[in-house]
PDB file of N, CA and C in Angstrom:
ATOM      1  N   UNK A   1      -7.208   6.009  -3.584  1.00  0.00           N
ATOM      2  CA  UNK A   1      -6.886   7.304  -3.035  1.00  0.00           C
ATOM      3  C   UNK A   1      -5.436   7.265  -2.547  1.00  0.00           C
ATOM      4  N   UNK A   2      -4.380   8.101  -2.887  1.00  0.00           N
ATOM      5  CA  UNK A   2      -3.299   8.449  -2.549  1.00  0.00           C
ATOM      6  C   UNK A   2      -3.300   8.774  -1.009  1.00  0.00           C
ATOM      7  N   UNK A   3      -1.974   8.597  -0.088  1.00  0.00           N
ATOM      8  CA  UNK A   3      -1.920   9.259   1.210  1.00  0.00           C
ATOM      9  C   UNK A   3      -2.128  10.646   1.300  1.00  0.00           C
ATOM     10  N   UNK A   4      -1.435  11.202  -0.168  1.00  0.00           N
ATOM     11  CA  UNK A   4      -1.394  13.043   0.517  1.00  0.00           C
ATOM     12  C   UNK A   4      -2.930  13.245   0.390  1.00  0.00           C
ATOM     13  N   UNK A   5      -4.092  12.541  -0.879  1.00  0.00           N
ATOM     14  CA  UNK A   5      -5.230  13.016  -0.628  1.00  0.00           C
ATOM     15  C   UNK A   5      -5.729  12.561   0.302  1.00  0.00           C
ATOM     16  N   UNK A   6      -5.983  11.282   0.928  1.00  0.00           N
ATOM     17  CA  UNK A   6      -6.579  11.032   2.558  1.00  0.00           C
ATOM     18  C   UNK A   6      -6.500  12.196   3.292  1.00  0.00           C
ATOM     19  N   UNK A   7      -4.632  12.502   3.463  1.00  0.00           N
ATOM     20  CA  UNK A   7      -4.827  13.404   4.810  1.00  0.00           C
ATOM     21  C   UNK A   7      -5.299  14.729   4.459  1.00  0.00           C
ATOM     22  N   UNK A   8      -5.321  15.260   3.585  1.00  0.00           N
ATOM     23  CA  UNK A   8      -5.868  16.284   2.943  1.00  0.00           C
ATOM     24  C   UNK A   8      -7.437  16.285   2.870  1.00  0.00           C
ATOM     25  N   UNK A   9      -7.878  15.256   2.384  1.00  0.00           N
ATOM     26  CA  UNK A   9      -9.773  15.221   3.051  1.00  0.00           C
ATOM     27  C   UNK A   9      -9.897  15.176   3.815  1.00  0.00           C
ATOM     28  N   UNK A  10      -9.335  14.054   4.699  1.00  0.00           N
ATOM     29  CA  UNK A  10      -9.657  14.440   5.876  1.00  0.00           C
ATOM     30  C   UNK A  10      -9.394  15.204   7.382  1.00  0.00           C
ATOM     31  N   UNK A  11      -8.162  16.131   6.872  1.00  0.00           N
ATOM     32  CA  UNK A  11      -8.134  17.255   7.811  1.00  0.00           C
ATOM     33  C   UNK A  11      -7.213  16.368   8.856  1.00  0.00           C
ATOM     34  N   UNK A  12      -6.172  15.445   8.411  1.00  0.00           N
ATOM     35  CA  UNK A  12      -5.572  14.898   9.612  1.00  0.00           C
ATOM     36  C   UNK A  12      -3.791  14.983   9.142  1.00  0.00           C
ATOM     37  N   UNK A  13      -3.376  15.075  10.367  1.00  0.00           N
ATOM     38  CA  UNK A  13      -1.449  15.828  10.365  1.00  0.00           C
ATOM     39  C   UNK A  13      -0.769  14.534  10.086  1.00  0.00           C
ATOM     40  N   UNK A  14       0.588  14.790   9.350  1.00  0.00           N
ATOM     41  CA  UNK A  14       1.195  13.667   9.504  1.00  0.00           C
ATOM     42  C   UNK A  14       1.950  12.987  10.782  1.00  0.00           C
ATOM     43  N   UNK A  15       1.542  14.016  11.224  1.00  0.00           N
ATOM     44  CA  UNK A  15       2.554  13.370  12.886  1.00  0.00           C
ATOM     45  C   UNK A  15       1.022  12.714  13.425  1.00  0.00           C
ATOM     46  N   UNK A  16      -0.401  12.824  13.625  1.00  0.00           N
ATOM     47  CA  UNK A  16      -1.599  12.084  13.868  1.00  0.00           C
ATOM     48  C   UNK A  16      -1.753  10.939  13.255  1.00  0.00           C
ATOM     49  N   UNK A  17      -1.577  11.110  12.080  1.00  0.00           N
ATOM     50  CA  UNK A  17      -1.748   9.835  10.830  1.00  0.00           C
ATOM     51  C   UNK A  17      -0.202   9.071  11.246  1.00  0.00           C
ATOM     52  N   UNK A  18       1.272   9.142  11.471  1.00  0.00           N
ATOM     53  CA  UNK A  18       2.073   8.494  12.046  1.00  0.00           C
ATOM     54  C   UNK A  18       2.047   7.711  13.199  1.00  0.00           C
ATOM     55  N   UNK A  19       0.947   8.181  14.297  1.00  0.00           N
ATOM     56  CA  UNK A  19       0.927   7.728  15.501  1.00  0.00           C
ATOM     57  C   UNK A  19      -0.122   6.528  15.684  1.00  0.00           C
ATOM     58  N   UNK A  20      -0.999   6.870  14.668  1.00  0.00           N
ATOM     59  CA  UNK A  20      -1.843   5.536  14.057  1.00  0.00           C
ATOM     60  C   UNK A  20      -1.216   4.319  13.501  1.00  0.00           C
ATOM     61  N   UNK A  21      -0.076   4.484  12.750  1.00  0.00           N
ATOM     62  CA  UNK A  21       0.440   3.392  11.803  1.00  0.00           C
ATOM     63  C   UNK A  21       1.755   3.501  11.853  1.00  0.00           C
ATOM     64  N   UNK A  22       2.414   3.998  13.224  1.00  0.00           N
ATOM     65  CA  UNK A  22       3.946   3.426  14.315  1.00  0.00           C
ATOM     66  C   UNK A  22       4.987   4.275  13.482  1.00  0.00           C
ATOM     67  N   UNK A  23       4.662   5.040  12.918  1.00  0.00           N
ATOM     68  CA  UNK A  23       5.636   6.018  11.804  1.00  0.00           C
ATOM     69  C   UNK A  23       5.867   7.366  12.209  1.00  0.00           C
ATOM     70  N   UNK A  24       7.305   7.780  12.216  1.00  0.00           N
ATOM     71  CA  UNK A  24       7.178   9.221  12.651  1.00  0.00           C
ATOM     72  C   UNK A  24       6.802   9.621  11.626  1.00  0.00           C
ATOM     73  N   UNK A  25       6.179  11.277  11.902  1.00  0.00           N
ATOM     74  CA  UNK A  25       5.997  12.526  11.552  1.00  0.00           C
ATOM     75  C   UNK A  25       6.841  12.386  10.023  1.00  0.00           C
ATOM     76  N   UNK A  26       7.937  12.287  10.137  1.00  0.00           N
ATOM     77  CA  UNK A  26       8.595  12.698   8.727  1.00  0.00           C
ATOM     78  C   UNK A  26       8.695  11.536   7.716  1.00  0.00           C
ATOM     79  N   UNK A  27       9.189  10.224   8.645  1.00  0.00           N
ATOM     80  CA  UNK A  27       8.426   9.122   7.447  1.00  0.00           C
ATOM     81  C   UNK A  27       7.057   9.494   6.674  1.00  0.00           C
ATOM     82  N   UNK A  28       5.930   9.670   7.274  1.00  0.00           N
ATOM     83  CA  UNK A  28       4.509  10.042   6.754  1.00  0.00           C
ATOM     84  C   UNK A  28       4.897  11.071   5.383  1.00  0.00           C
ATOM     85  N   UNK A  29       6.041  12.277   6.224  1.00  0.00           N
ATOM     86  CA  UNK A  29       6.306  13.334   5.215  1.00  0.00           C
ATOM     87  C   UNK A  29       6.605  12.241   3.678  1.00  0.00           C
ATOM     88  N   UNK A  30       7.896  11.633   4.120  1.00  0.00           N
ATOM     89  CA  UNK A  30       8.194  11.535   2.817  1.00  0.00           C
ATOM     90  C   UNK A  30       7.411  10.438   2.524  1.00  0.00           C
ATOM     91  N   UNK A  31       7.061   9.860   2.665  1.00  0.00           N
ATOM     92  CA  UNK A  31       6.130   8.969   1.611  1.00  0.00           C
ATOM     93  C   UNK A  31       5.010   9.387   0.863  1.00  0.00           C
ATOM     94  N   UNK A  32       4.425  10.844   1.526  1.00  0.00           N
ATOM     95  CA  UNK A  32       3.364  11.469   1.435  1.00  0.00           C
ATOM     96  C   UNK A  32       3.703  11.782   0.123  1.00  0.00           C
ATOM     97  N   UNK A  33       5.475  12.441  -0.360  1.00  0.00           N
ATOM     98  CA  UNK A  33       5.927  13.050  -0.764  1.00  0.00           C
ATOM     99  C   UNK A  33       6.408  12.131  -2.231  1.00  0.00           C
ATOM    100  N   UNK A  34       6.565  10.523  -2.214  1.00  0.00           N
ATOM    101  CA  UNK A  34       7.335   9.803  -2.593  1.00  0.00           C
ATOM    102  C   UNK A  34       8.234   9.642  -2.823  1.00  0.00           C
ATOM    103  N   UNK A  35       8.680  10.139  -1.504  1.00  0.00           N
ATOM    104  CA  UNK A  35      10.617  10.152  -1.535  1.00  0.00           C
ATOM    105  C   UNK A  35      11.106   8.827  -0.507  1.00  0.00           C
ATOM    106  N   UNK A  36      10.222   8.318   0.194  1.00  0.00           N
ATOM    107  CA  UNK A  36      10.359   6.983   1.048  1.00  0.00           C
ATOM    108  C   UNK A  36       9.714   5.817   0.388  1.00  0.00           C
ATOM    109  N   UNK A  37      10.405   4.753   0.447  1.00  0.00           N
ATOM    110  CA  UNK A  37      10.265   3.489  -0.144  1.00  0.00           C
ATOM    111  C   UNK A  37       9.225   2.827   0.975  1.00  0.00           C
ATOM    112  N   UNK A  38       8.181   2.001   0.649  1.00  0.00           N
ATOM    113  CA  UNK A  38       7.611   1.206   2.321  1.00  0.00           C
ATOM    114  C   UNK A  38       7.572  -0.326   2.107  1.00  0.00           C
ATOM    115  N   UNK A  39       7.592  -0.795   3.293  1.00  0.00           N
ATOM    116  CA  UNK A  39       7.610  -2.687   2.876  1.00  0.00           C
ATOM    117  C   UNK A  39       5.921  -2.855   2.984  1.00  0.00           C
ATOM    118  N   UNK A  40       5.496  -4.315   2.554  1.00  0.00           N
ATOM    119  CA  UNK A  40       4.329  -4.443   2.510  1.00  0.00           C
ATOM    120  C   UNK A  40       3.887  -4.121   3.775  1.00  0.00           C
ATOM    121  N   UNK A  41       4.699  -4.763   4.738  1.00  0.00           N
ATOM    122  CA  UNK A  41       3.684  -4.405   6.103  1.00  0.00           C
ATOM    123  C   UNK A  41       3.326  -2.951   6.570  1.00  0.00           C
ATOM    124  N   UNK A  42       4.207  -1.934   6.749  1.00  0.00           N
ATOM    125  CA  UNK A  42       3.896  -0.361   5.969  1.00  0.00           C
ATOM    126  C   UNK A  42       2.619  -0.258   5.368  1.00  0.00           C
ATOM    127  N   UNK A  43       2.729  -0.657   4.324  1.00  0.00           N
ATOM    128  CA  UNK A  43       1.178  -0.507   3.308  1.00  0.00           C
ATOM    129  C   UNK A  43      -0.217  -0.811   4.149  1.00  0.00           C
ATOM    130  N   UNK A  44       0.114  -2.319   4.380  1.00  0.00           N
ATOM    131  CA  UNK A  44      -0.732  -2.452   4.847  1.00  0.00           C
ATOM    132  C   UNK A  44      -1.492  -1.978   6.230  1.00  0.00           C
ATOM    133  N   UNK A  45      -0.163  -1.481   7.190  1.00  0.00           N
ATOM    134  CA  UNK A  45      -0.619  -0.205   8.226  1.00  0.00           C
ATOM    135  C   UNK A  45      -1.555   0.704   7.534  1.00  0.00           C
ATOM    136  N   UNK A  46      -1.200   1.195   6.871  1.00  0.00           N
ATOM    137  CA  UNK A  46      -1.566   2.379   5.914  1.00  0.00           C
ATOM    138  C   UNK A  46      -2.671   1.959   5.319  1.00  0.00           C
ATOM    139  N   UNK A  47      -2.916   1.260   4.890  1.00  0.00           N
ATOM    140  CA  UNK A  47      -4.573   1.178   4.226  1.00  0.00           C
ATOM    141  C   UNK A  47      -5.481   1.072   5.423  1.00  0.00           C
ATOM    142  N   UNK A  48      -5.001  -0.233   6.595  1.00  0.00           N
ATOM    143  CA  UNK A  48      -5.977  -0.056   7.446  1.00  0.00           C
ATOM    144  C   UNK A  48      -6.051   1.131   8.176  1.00  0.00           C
ATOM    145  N   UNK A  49      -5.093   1.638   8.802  1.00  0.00           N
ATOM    146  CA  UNK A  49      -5.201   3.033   9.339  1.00  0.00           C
ATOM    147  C   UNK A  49      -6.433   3.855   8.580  1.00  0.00           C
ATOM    148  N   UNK A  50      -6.297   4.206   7.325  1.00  0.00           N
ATOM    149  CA  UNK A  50      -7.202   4.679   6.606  1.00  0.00           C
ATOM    150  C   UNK A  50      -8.839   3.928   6.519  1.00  0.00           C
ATOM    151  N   UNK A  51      -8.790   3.503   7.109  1.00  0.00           N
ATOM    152  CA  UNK A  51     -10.403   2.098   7.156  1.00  0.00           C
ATOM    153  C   UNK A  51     -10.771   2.319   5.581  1.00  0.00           C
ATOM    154  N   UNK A  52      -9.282   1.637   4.466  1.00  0.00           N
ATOM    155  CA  UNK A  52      -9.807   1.144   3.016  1.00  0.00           C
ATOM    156  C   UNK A  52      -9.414   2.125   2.455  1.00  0.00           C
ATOM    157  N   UNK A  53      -9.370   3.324   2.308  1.00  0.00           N
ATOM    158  CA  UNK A  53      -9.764   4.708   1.721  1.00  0.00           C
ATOM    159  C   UNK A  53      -8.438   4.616   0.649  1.00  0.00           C
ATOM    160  N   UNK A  54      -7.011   4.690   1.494  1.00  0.00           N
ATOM    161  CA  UNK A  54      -6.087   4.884   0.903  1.00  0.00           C
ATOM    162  C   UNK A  54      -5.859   3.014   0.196  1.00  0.00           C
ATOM    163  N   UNK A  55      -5.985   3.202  -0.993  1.00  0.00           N
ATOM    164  CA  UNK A  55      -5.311   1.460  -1.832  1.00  0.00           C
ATOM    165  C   UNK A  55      -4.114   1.651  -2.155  1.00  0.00           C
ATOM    166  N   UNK A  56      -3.497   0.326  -2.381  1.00  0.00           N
ATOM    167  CA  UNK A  56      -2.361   0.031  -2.549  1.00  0.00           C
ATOM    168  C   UNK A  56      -2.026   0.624  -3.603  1.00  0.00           C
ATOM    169  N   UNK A  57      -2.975   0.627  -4.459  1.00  0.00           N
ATOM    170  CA  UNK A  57      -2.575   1.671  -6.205  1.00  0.00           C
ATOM    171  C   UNK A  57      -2.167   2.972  -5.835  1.00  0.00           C
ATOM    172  N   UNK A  58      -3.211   3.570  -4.758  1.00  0.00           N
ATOM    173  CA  UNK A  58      -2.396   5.237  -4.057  1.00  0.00           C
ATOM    174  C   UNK A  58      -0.962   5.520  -3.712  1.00  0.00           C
ATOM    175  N   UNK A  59      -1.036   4.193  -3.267  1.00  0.00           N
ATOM    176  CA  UNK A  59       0.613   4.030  -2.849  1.00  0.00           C
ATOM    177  C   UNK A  59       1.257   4.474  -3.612  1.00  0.00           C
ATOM    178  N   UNK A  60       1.250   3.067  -4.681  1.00  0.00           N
ATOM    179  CA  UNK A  60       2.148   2.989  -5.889  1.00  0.00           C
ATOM    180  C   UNK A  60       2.379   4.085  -6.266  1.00  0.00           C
ATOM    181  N   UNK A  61       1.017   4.565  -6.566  1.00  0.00           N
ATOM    182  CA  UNK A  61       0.697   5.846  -7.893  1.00  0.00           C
ATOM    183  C   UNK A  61       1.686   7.422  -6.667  1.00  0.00           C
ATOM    184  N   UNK A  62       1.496   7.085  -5.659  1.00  0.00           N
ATOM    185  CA  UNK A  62       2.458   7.982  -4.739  1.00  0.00           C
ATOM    186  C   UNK A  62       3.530   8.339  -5.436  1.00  0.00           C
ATOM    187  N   UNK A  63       4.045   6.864  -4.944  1.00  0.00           N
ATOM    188  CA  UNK A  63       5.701   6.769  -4.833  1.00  0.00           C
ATOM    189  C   UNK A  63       6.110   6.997  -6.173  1.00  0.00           C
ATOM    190  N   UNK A  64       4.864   7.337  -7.459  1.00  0.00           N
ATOM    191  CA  UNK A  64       5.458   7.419  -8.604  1.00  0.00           C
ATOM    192  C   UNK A  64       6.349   8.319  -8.906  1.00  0.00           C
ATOM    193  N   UNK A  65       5.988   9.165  -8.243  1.00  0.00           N
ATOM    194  CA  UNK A  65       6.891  10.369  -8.649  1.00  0.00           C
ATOM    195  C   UNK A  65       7.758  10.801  -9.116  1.00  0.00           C
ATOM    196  N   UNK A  66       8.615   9.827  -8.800  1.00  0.00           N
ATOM    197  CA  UNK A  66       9.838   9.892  -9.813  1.00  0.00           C
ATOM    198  C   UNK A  66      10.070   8.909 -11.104  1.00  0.00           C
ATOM    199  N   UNK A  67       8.392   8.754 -11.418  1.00  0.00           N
ATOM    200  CA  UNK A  67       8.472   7.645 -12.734  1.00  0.00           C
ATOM    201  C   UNK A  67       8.313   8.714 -14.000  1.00  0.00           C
ATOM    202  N   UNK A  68       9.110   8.487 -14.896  1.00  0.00           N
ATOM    203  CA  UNK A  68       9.077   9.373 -16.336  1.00  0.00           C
ATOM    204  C   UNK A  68       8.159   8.314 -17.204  1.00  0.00           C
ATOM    205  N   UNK A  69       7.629   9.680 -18.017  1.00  0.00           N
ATOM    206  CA  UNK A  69       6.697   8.714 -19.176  1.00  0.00           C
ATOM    207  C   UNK A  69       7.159   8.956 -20.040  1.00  0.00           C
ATOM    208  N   UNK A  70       7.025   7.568 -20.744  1.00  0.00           N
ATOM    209  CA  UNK A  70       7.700   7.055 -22.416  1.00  0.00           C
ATOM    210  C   UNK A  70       6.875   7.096 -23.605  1.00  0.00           C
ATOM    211  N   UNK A  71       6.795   8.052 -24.041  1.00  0.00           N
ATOM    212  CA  UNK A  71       5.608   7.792 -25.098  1.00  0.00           C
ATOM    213  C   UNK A  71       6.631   7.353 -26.348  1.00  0.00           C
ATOM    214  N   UNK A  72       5.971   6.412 -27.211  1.00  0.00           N
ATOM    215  CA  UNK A  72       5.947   6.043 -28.356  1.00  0.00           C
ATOM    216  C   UNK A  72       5.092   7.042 -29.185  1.00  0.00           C
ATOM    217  N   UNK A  73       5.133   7.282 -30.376  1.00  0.00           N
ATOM    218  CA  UNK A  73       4.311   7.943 -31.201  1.00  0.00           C
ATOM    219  C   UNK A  73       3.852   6.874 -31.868  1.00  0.00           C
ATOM    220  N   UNK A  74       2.383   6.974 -32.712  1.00  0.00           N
ATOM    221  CA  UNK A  74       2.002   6.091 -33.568  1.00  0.00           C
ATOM    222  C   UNK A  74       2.527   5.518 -34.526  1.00  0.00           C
ATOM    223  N   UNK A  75       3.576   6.728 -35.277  1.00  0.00           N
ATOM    224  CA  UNK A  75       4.271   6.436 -36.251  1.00  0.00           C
ATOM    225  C   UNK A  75       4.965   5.753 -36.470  1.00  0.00           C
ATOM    226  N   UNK A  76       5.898   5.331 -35.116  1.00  0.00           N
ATOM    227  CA  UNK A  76       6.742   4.124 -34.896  1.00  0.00           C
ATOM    228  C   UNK A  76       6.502   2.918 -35.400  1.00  0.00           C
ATOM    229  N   UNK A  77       5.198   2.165 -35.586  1.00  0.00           N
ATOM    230  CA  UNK A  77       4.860   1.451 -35.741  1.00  0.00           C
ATOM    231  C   UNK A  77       4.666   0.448 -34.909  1.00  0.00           C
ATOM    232  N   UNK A  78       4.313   0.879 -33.609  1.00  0.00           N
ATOM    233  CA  UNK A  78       4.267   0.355 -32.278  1.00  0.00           C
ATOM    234  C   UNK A  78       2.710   0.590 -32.039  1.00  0.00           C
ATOM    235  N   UNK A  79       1.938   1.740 -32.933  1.00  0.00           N
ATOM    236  CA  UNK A  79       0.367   1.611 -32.543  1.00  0.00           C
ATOM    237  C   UNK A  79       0.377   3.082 -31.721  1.00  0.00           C
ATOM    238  N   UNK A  80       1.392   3.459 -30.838  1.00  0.00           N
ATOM    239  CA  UNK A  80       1.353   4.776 -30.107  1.00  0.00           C
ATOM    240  C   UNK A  80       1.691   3.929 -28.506  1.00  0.00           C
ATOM    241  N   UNK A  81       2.391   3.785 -27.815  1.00  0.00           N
ATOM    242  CA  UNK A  81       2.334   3.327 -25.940  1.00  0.00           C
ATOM    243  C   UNK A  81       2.893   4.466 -24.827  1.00  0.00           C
ATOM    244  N   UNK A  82       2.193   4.124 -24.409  1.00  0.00           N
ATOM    245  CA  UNK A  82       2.646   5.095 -22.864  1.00  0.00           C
ATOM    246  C   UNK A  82       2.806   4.137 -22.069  1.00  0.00           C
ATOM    247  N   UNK A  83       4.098   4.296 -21.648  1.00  0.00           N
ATOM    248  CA  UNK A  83       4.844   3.249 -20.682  1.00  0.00           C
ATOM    249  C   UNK A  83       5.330   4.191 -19.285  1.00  0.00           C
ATOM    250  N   UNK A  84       5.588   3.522 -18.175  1.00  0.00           N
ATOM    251  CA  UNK A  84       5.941   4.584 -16.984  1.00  0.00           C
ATOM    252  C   UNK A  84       7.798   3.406 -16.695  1.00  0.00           C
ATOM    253  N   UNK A  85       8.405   4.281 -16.723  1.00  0.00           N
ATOM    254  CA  UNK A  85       9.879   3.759 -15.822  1.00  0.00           C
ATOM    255  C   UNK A  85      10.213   4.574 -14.698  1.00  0.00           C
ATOM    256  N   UNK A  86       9.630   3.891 -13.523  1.00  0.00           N
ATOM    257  CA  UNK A  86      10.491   4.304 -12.352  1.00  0.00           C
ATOM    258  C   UNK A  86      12.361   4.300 -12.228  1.00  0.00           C
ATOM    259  N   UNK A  87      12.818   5.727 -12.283  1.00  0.00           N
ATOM    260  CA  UNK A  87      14.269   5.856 -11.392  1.00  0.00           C
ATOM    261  C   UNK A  87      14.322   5.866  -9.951  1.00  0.00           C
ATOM    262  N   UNK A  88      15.570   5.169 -10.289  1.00  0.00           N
ATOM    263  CA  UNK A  88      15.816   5.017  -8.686  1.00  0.00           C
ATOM    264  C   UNK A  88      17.313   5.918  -8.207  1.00  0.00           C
TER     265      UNK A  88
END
C-alpha cells in the first residue's frame, strides 16, 4: 500500500500522520506526492507508523512518479520489455 492510499483509507491528515513519524506536515505532502526523496530510516518510520500497511514497495512505487516507461515492441527482437527509468 502506497502512503497517499493509507492516509486516504484511513481518514488521517498529513500533519497527524507527520507527528507520528517526526515529519512535518509538508514533508508527508511531498512524499505523499513523490516529490521528496526519504532515507531508510524515514521508511522505516513510515511503515511502522502505519502498523505494516504501508510497504516499502508503496514507497518505491510512490516516489515513482517521475519514472517513464520504456516499452520495447516485440518486433525488436527483444520478445516485447517494459522497463521503468527513474529521472532525477
Amino acid at each position: 500500500m502506497t502512503l497517499d492510499d493509507y492516509l486516504t483509507s484511513e481518514d488521517i491528515t498529513a500533519a497527524d500522520f507527520g507527528g507520528r513519524v517526526g515529519l512535518s506536515e509538508a514533508s508527508i505532502s511531498r512524499i505523499r506526492k513523490g516529490e521528496q526523496n526519504i532515507t531508510r530510516d524515514v521508511m522505516r518510520r513510515i511503515i511502522a507508523a502505519s502498523g505494516g500497511k504501508i510497504s516499502a514497495e508503496g514507497l518505491v512505487l510512490q516516489h515513482s512518479v517521475a519514472a517513464s516507461l520504456i516499452v520495447t515492441p516485440p518486433s525488436s527482437g527483444k520478445g516485447g520489455e517494459i522497463s521503468a527509468r527513474v529521472s532525477a
